[in-house]
PDB file of N, CA and C in Angstrom:
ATOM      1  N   UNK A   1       3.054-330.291  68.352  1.00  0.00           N
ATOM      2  CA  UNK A   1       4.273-329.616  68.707  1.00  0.00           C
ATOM      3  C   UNK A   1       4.990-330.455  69.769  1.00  0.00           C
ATOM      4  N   UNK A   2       6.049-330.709  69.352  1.00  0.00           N
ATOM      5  CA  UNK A   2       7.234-331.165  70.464  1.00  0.00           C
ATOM      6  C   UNK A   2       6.686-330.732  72.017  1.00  0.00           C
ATOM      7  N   UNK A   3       6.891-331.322  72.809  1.00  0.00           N
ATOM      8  CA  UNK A   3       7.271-331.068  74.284  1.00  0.00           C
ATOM      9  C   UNK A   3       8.461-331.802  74.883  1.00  0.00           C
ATOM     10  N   UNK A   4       9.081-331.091  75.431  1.00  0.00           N
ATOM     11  CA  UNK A   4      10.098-331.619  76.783  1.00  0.00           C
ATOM     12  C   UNK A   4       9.331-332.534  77.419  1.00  0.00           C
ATOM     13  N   UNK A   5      10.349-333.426  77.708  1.00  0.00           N
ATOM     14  CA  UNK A   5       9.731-334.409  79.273  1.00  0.00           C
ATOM     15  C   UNK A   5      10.299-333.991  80.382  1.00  0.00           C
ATOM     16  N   UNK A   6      10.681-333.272  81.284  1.00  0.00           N
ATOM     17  CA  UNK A   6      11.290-333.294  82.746  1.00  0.00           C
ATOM     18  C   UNK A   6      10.968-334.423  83.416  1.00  0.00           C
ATOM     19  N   UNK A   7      11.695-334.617  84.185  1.00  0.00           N
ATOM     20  CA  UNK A   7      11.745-334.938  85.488  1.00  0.00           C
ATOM     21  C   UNK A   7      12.746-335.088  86.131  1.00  0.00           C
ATOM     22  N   UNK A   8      12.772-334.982  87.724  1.00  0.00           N
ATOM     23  CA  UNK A   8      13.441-334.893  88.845  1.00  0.00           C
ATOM     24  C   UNK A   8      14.599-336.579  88.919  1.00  0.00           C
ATOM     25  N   UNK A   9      15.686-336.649  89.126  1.00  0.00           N
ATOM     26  CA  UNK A   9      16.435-337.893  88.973  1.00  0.00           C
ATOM     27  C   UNK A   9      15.453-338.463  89.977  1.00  0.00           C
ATOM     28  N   UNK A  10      15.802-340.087  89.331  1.00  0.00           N
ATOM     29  CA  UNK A  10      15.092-341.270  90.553  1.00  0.00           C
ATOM     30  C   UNK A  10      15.903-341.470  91.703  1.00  0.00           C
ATOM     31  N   UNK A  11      15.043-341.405  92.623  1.00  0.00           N
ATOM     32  CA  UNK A  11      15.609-341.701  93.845  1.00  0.00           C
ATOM     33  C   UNK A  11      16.457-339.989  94.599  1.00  0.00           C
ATOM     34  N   UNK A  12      16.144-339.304  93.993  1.00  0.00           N
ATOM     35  CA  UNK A  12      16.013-337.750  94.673  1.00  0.00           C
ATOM     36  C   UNK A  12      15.695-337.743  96.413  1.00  0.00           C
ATOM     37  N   UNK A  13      16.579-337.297  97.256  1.00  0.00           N
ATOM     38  CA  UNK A  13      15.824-336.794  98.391  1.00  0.00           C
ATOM     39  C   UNK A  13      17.000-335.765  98.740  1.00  0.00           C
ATOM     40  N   UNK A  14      16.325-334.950  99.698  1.00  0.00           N
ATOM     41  CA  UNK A  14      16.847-333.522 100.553  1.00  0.00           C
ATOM     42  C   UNK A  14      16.768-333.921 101.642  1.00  0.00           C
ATOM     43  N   UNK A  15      17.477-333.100 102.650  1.00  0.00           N
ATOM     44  CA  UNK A  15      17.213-333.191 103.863  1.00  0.00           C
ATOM     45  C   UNK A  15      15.869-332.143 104.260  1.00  0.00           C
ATOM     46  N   UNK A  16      15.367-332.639 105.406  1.00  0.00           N
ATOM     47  CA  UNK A  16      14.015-332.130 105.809  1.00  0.00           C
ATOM     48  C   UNK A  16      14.151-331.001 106.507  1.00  0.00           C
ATOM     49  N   UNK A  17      13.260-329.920 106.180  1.00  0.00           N
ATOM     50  CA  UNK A  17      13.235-328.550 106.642  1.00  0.00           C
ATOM     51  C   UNK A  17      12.334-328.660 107.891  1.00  0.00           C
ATOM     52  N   UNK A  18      12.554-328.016 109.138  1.00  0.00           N
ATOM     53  CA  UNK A  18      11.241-328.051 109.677  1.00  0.00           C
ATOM     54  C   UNK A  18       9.972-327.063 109.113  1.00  0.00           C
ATOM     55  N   UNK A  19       8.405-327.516 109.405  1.00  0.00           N
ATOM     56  CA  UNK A  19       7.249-327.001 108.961  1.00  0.00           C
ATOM     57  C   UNK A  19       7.293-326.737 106.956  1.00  0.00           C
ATOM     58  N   UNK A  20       8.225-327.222 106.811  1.00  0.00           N
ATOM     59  CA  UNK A  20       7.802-327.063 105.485  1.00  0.00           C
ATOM     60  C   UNK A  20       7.933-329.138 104.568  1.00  0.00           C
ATOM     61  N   UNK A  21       7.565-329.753 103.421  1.00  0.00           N
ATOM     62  CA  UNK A  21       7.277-330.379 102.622  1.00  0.00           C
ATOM     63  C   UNK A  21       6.980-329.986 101.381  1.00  0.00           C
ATOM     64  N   UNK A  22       7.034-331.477 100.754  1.00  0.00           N
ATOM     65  CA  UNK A  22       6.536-330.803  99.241  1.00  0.00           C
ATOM     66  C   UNK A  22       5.977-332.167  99.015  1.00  0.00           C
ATOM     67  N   UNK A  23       4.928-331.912  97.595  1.00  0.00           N
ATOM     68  CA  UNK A  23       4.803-333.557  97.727  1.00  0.00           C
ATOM     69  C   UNK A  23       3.772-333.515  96.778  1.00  0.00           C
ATOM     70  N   UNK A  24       3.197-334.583  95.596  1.00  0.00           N
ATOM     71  CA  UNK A  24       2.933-334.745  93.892  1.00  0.00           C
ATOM     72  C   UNK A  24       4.333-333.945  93.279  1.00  0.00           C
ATOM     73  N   UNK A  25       3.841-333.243  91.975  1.00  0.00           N
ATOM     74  CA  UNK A  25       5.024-333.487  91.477  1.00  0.00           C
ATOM     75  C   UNK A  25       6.375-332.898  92.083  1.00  0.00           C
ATOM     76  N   UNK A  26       5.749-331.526  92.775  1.00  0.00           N
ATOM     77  CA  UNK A  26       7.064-330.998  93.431  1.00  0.00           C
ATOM     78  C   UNK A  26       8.056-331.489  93.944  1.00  0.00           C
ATOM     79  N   UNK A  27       7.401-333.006  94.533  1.00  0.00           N
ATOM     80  CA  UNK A  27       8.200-333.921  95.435  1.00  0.00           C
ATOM     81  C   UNK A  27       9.079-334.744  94.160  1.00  0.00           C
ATOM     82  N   UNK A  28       8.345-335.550  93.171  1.00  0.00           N
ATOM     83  CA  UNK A  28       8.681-336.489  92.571  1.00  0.00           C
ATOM     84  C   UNK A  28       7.975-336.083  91.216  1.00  0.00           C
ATOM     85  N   UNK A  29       8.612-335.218  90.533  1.00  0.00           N
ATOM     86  CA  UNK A  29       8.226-334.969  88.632  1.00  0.00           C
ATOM     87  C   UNK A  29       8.776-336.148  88.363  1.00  0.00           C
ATOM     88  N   UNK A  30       7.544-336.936  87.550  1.00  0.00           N
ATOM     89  CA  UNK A  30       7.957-338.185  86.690  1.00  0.00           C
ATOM     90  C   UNK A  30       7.701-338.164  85.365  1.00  0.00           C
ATOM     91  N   UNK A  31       7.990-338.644  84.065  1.00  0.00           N
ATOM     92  CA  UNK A  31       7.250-338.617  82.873  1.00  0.00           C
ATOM     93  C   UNK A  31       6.072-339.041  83.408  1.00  0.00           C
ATOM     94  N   UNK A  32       5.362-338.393  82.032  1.00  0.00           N
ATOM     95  CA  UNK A  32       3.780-338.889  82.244  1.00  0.00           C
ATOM     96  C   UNK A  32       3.241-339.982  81.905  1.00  0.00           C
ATOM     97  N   UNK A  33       3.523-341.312  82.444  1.00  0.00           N
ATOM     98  CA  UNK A  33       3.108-342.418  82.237  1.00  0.00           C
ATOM     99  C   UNK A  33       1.819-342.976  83.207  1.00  0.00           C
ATOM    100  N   UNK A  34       1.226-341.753  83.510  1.00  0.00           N
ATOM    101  CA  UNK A  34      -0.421-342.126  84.355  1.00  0.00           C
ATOM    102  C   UNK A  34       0.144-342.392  85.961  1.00  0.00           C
ATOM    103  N   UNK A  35       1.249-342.727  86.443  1.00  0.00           N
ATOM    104  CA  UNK A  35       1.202-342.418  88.247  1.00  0.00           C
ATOM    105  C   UNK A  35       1.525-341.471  88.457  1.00  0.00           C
ATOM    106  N   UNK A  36       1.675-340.111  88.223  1.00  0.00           N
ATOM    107  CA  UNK A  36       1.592-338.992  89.044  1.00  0.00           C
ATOM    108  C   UNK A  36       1.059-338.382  89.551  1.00  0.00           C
ATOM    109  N   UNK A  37      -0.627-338.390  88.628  1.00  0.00           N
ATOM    110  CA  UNK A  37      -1.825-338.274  90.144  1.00  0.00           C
ATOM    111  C   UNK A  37      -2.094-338.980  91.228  1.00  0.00           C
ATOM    112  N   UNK A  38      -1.905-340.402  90.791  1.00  0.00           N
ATOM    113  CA  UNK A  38      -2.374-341.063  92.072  1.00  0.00           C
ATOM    114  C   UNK A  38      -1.013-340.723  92.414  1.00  0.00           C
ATOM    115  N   UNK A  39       0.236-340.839  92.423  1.00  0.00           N
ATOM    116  CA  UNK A  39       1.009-340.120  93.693  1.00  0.00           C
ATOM    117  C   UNK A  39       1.067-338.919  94.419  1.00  0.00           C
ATOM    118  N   UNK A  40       0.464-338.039  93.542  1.00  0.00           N
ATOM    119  CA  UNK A  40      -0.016-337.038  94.289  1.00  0.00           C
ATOM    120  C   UNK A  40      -0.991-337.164  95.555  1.00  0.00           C
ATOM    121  N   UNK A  41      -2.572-337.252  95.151  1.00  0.00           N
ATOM    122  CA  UNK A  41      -3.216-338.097  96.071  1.00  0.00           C
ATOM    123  C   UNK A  41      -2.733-338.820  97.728  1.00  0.00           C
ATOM    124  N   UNK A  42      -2.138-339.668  96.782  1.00  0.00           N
ATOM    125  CA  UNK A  42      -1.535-340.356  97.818  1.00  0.00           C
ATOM    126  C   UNK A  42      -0.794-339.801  98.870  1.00  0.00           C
ATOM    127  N   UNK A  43      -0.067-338.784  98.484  1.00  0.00           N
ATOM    128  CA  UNK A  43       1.398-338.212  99.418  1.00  0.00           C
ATOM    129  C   UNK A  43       0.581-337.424 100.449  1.00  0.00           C
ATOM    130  N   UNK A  44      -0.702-336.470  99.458  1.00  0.00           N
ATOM    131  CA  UNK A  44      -1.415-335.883 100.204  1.00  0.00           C
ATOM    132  C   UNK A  44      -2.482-336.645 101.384  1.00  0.00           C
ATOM    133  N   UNK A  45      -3.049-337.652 101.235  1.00  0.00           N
ATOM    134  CA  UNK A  45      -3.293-338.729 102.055  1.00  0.00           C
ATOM    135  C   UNK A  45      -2.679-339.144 103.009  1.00  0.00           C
ATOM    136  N   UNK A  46      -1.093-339.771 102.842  1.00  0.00           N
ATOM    137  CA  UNK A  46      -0.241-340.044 103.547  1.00  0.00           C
ATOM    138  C   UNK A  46       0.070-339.102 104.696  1.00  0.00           C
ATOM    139  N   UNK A  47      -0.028-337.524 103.818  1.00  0.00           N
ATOM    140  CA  UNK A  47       0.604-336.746 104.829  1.00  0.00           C
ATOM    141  C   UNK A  47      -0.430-336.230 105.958  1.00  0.00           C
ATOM    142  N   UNK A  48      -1.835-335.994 105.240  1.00  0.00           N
ATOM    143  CA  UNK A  48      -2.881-335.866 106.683  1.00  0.00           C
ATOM    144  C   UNK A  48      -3.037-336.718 107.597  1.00  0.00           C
ATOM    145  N   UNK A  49      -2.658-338.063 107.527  1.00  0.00           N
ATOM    146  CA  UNK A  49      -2.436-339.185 108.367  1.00  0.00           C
ATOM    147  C   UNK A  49      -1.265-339.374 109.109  1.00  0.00           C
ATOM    148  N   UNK A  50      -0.077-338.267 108.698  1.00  0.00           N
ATOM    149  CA  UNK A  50       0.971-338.296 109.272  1.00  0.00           C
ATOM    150  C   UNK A  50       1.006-337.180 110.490  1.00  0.00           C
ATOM    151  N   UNK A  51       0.390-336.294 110.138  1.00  0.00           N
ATOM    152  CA  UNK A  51       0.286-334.923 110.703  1.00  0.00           C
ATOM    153  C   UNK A  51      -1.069-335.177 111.852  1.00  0.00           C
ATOM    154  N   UNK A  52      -1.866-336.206 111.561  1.00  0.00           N
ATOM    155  CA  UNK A  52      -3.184-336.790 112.995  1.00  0.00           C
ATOM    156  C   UNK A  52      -2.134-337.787 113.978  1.00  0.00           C
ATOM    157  N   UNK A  53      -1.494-338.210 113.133  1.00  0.00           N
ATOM    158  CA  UNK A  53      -1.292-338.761 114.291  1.00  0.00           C
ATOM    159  C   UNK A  53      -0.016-338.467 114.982  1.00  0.00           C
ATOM    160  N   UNK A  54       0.744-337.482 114.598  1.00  0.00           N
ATOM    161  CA  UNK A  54       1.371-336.832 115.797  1.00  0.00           C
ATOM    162  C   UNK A  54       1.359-334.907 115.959  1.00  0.00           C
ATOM    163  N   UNK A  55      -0.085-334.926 116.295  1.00  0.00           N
ATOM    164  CA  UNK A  55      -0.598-333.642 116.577  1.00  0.00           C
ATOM    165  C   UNK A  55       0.356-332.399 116.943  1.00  0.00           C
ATOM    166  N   UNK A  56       1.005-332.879 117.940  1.00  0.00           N
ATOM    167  CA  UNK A  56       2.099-331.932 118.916  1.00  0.00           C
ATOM    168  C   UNK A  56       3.408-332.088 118.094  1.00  0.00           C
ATOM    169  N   UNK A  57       3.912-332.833 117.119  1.00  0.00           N
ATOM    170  CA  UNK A  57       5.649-332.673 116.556  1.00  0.00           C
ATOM    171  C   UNK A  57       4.573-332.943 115.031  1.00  0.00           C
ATOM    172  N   UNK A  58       5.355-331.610 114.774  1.00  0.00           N
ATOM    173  CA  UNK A  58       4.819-331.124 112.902  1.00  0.00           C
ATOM    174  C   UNK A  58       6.502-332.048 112.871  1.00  0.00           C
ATOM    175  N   UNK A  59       7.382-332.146 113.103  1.00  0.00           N
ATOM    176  CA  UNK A  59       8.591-332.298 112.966  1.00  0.00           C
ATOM    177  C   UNK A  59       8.927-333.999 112.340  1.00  0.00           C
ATOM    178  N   UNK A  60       8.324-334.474 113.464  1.00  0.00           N
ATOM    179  CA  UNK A  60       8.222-336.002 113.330  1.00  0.00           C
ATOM    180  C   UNK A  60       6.816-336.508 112.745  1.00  0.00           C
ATOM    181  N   UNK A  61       6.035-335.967 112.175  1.00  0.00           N
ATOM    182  CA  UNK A  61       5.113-336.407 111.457  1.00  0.00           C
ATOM    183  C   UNK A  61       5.794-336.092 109.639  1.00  0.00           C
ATOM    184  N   UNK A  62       6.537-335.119 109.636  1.00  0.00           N
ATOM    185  CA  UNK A  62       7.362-334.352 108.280  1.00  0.00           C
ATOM    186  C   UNK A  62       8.115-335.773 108.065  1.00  0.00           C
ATOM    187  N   UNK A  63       8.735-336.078 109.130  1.00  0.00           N
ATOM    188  CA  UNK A  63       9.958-336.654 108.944  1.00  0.00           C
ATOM    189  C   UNK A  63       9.107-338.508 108.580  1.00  0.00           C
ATOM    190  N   UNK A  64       8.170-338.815 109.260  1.00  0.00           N
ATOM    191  CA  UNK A  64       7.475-339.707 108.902  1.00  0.00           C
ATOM    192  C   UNK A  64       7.195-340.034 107.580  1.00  0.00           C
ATOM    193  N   UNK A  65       6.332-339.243 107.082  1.00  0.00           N
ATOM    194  CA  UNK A  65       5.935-338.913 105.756  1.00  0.00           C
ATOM    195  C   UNK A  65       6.665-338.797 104.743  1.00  0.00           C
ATOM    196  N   UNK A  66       8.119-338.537 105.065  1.00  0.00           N
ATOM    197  CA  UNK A  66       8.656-337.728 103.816  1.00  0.00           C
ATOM    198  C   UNK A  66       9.619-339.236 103.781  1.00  0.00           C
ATOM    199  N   UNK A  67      10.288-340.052 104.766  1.00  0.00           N
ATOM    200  CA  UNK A  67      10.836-341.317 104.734  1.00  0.00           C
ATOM    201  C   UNK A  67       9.738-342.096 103.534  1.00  0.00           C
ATOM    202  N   UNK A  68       8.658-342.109 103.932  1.00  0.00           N
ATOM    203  CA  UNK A  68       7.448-343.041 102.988  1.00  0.00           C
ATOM    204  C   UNK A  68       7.665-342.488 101.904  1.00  0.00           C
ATOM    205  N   UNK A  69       7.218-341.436 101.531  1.00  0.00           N
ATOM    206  CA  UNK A  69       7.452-340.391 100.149  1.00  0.00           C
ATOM    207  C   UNK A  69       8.245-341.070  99.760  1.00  0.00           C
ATOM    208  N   UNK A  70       9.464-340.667  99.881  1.00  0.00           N
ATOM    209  CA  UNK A  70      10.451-340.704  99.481  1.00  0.00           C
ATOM    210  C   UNK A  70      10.926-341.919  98.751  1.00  0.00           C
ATOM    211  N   UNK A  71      11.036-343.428  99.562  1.00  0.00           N
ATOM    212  CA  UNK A  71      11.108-344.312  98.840  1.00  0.00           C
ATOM    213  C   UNK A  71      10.323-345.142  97.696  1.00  0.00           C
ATOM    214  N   UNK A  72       8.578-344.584  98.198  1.00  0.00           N
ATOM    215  CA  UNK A  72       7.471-344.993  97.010  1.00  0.00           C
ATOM    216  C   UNK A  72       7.267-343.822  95.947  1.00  0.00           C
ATOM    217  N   UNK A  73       8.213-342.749  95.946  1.00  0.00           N
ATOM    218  CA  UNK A  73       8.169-341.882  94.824  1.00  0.00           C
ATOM    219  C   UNK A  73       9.080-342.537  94.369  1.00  0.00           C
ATOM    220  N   UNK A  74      10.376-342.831  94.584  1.00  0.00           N
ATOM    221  CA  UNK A  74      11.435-343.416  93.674  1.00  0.00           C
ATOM    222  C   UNK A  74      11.026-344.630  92.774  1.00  0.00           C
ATOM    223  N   UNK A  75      10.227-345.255  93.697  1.00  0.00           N
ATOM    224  CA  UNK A  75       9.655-346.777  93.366  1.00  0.00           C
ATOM    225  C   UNK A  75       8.849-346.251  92.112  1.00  0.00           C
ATOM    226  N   UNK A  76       8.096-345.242  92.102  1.00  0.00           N
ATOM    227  CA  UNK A  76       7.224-344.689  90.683  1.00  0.00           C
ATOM    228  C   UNK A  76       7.805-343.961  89.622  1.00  0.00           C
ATOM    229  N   UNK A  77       8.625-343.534  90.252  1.00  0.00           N
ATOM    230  CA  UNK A  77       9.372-342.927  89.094  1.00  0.00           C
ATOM    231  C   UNK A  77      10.459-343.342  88.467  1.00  0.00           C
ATOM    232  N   UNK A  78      11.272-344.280  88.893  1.00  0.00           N
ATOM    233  CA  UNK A  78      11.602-345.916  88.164  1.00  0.00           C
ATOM    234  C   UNK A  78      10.510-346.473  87.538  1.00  0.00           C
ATOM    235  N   UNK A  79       9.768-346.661  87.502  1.00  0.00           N
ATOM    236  CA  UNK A  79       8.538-347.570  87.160  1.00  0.00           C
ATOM    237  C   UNK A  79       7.737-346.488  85.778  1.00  0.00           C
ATOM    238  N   UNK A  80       7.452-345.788  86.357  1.00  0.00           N
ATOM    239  CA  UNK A  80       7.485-344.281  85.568  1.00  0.00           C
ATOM    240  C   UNK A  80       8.089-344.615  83.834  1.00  0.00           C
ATOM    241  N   UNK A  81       9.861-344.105  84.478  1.00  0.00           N
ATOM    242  CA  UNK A  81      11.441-344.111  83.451  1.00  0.00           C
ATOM    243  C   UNK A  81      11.006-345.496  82.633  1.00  0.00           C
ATOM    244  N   UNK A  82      10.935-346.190  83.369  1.00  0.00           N
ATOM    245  CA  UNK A  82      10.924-347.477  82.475  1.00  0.00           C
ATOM    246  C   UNK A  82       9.940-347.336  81.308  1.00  0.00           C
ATOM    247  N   UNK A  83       8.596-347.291  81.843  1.00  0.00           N
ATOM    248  CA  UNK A  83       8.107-346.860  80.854  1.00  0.00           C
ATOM    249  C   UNK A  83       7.882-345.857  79.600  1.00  0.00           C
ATOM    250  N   UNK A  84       8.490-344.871  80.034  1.00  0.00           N
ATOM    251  CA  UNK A  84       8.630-343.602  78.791  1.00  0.00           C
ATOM    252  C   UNK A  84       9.814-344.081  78.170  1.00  0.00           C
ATOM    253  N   UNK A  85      10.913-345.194  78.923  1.00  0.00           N
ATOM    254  CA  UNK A  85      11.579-345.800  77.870  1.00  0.00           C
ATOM    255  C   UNK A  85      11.238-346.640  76.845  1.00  0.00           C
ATOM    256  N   UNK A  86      10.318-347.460  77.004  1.00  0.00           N
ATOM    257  CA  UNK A  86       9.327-347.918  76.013  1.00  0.00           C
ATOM    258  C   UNK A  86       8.821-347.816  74.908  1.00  0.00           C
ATOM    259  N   UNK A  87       7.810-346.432  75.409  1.00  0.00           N
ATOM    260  CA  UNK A  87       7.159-345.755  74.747  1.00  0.00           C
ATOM    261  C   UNK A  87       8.136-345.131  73.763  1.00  0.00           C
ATOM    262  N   UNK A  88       9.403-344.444  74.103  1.00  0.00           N
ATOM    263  CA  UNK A  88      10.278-343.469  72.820  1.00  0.00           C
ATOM    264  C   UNK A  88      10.921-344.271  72.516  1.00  0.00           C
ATOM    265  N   UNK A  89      11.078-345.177  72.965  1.00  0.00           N
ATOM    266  CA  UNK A  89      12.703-346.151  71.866  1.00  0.00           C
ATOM    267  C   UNK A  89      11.920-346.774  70.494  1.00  0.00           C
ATOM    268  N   UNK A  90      12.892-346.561  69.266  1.00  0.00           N
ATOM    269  CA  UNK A  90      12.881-346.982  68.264  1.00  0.00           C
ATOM    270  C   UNK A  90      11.214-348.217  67.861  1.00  0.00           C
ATOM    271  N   UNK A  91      11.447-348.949  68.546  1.00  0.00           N
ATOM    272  CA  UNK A  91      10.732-350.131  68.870  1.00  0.00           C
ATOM    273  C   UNK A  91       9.231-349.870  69.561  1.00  0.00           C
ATOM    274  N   UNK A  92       8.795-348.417  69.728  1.00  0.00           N
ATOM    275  CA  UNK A  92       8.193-348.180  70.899  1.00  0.00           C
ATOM    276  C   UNK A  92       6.574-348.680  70.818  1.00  0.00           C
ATOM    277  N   UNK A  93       6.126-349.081  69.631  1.00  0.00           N
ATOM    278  CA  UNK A  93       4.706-349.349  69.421  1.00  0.00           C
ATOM    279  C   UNK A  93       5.050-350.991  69.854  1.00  0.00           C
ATOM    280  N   UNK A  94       5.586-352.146  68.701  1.00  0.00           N
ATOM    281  CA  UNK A  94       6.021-353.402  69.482  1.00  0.00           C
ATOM    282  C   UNK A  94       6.240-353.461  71.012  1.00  0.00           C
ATOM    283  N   UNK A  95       6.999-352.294  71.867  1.00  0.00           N
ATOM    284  CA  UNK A  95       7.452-352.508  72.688  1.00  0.00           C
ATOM    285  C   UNK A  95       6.316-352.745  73.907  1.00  0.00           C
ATOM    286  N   UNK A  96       5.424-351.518  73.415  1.00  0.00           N
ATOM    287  CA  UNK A  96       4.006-351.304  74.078  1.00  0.00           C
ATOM    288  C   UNK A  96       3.210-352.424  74.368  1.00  0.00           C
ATOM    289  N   UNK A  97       2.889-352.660  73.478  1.00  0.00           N
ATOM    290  CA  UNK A  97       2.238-354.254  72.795  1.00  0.00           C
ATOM    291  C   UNK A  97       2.352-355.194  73.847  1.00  0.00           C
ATOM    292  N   UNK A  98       3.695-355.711  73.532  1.00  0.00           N
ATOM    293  CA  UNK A  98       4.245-356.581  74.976  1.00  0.00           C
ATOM    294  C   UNK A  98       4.010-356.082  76.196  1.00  0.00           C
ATOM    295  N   UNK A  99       4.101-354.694  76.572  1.00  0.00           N
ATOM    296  CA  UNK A  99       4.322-354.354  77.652  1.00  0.00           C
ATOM    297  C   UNK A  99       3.039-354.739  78.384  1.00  0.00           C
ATOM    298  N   UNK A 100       1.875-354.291  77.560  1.00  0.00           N
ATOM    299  CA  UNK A 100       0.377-354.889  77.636  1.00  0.00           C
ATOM    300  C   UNK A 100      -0.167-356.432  77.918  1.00  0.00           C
ATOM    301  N   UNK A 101       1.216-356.986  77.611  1.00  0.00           N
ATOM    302  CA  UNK A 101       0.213-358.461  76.904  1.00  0.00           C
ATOM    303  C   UNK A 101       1.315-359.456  78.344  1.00  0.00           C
ATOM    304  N   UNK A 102       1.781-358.457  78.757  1.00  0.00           N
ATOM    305  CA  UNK A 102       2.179-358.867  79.963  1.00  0.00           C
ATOM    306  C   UNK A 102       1.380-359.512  81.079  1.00  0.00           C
TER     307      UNK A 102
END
């Protein structure tokens, strides 16, 4: 059966709320071309390391984190696009092929 692909435009950001984030896909829905767990992971990683090391400002550890987010989610989800362009265009088994033999 058919499925939809969503995802969030590349290069997406909001302005920052205080005490609140978002972050895997909430942050950055990409097609499913295999980095969206490890960006998940990651953001979540990123962000306990953001939040130790400035204990006293939830504010500026948000704002830390979500600058990083922000530009290495775009970076994946370009990277992402590209590939589910690949994969569905006309060409998409050849296209694969190469993409591999890269």
């Amino acid at each position: 059966m058919p499925r939809p692909v969503t995802m969030l435009p590349v290069g997406l950001t909001w302005p920052g709320v205080p005490g609140v984030t978002l972050l895997g896909d909430a942050a950055h829905l990409m097609p499913p071309a295999g980095l969206g767990a490890n960006m998940a992971m990651l953001d979540a990683t990123e962000l306990a390391l953001a939040l130790a090391a400035c204990p006293d400002d939830m504010t500026a550890a948000l704002s830390s984190y979500e600058t990083a987010m922000f530009e290495r989610g775009a970076a994946a989800a370009q990277e992402s696009a590209d590939i589910m362009e690949i994969l569905i265009s006309p060409a998409g088994a050849q296209g694969t092929l190469e993409f591999f033999q890269q």
